[in-house]
C-alpha atoms as a PDB file:
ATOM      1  CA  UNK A   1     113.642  27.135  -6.297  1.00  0.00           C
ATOM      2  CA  UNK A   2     113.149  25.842  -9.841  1.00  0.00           C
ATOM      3  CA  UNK A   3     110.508  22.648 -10.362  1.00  0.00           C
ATOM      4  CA  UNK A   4     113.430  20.051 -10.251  1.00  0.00           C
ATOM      5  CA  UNK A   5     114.515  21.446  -7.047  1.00  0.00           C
ATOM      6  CA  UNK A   6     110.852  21.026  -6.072  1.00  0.00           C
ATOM      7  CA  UNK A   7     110.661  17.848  -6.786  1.00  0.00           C
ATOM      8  CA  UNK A   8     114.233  16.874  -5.201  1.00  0.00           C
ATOM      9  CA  UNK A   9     112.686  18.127  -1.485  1.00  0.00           C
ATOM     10  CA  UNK A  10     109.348  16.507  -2.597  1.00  0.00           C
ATOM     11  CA  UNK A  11     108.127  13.653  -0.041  1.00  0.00           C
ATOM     12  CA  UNK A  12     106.851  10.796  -0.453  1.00  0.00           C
ATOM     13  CA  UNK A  13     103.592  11.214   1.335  1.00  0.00           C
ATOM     14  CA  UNK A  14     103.186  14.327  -1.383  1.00  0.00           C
ATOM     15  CA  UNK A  15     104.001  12.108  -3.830  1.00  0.00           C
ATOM     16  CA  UNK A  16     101.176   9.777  -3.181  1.00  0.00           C
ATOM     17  CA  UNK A  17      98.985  13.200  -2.609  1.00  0.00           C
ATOM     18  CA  UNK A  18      99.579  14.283  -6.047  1.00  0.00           C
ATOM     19  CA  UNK A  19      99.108  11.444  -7.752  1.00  0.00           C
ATOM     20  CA  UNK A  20      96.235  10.259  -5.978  1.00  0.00           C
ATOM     21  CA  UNK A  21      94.581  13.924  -7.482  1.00  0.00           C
ATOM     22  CA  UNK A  22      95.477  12.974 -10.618  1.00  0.00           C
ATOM     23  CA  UNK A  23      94.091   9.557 -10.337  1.00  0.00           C
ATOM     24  CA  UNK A  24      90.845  10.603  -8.914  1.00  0.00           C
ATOM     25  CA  UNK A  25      90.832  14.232 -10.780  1.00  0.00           C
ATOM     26  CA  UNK A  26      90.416  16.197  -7.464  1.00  0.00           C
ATOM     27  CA  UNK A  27      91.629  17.527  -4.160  1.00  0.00           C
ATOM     28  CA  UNK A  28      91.834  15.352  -1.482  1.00  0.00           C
ATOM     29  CA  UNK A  29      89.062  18.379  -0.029  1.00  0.00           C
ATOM     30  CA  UNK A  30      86.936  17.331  -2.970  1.00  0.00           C
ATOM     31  CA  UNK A  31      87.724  19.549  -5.288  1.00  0.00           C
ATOM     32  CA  UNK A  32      88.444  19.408  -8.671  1.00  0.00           C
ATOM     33  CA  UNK A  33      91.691  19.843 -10.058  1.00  0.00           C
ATOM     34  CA  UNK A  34      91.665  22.828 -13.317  1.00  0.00           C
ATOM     35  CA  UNK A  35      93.726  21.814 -16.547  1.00  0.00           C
ATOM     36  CA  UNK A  36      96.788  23.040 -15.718  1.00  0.00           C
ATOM     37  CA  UNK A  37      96.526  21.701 -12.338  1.00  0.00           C
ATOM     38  CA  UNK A  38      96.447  18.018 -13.719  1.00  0.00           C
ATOM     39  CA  UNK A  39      99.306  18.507 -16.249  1.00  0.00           C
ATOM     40  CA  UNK A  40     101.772  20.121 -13.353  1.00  0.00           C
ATOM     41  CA  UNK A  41     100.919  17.784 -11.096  1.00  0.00           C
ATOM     42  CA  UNK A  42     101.601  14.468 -13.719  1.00  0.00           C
ATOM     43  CA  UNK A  43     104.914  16.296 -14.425  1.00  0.00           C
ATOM     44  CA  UNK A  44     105.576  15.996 -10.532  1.00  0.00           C
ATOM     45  CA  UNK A  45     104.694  12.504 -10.826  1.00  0.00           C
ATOM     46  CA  UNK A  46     106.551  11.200 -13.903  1.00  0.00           C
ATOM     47  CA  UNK A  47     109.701  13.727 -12.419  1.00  0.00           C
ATOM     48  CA  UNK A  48     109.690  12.392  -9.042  1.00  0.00           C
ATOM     49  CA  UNK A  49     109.374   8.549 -10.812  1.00  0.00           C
ATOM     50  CA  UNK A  50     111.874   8.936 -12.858  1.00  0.00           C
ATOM     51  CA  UNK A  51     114.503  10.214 -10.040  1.00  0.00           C
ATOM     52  CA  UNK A  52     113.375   8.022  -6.922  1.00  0.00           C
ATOM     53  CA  UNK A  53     112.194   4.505  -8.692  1.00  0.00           C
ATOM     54  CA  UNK A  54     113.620   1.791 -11.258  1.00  0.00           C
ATOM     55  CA  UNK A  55     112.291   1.715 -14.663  1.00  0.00           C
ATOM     56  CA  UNK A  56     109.441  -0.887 -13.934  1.00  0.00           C
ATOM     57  CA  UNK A  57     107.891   0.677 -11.177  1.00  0.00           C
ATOM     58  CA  UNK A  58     107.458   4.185 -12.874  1.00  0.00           C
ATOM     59  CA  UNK A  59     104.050   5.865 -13.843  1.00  0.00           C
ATOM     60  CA  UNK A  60     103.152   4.672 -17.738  1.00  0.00           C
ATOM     61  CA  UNK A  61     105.519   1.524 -17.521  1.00  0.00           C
ATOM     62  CA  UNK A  62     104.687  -0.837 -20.163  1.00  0.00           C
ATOM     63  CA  UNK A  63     106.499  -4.435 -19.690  1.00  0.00           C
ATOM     64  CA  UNK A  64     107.178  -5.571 -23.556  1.00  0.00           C
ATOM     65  CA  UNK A  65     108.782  -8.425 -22.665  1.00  0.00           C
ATOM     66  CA  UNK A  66     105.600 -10.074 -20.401  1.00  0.00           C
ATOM     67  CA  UNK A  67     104.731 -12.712 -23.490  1.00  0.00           C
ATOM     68  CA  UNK A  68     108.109 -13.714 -24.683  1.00  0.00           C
ATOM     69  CA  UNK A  69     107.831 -16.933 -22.830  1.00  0.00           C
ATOM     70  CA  UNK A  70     104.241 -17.569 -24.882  1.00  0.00           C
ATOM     71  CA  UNK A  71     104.664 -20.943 -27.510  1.00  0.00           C
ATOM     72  CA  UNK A  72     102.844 -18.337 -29.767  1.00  0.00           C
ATOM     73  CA  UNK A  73     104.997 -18.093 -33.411  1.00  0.00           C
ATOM     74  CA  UNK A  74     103.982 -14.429 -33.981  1.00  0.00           C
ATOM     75  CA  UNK A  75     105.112 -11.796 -32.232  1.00  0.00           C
ATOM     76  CA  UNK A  76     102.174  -9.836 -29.770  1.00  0.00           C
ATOM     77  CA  UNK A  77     103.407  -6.218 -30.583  1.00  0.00           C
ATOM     78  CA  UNK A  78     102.252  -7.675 -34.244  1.00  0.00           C
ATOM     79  CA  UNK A  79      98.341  -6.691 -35.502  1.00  0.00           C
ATOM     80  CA  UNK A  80      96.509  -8.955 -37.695  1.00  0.00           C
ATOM     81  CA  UNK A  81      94.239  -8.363 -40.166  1.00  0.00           C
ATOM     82  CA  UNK A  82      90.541  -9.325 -39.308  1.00  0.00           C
ATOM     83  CA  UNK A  83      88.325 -10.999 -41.658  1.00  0.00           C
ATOM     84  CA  UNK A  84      84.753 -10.933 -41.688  1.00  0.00           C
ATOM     85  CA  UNK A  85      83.022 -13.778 -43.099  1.00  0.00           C
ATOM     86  CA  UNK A  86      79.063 -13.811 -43.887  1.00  0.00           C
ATOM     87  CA  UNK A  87      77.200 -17.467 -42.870  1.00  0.00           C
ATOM     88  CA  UNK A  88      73.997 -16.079 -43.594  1.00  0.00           C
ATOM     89  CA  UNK A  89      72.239 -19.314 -45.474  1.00  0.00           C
ATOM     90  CA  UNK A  90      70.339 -16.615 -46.915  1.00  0.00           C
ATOM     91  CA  UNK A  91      73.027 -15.171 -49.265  1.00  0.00           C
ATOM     92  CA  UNK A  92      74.017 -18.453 -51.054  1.00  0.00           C
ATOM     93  CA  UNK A  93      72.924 -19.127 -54.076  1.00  0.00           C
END
C-alpha cells in the first residue's frame, strides 16, 4: 500500500488524530512527535485535505479576497513604506 492509498482508507477520526499531534507537537499518550514524525504526519494532513475538503476549508487556506469589500483605495496584499519622524523639541534648532 503506497501513502496515497494510505491516505484514501484514512478516517476521519485519524485525521483529527494526526493533526491534533501536529498541532500540539505530541502523541495523544504525551509524547513527543521526532522530526520526521511531524513532516509525515502534515503530509497526511494537507493529502487527506486536499482529497476529502473544498479549497477553503483545507489546512494553510489563506482567503485573499476577505478585504475586497473595504472603501480602502490601496490594495491590502500592497506594503507601504514606513516613515519615522523625530518630535524630539530637543533636536530643533
Amino acid at each position: 500500500m503506497n501513502f496515497k492509498e494510505m491516505i484514501d482508507n484514512m478516517s476521519p477520526e485519524v485525521y483529527a488524530r494526526l493533526k491534533q499531534a501536529v498541532e500540539l507537537g505530541k502523541w495523544p499518550n504525551g509524547v513527543r512527535l521526532t522530526e520526521e514524525q511531524k513532516e509525515l504526519c502534515l503530509q497526511a494532513v494537507i493529502t487527506y485535505d486536499y482529497s476529502n475538503k473544498p479549497e477553503e476549508s483545507r489546512v494553510g487556506y489563506i482567503d485573499r479576497n476577505v478585504h475586497t469589500g473595504c472603501d480602502s483605495k490601496t490594495s491590502t496584499n500592497e506594503h507601504e513604506t514606513v516613515k519615522w519622524v523625530n518630535n524630539d523639541p530637543k533636536d530643533k534648532v
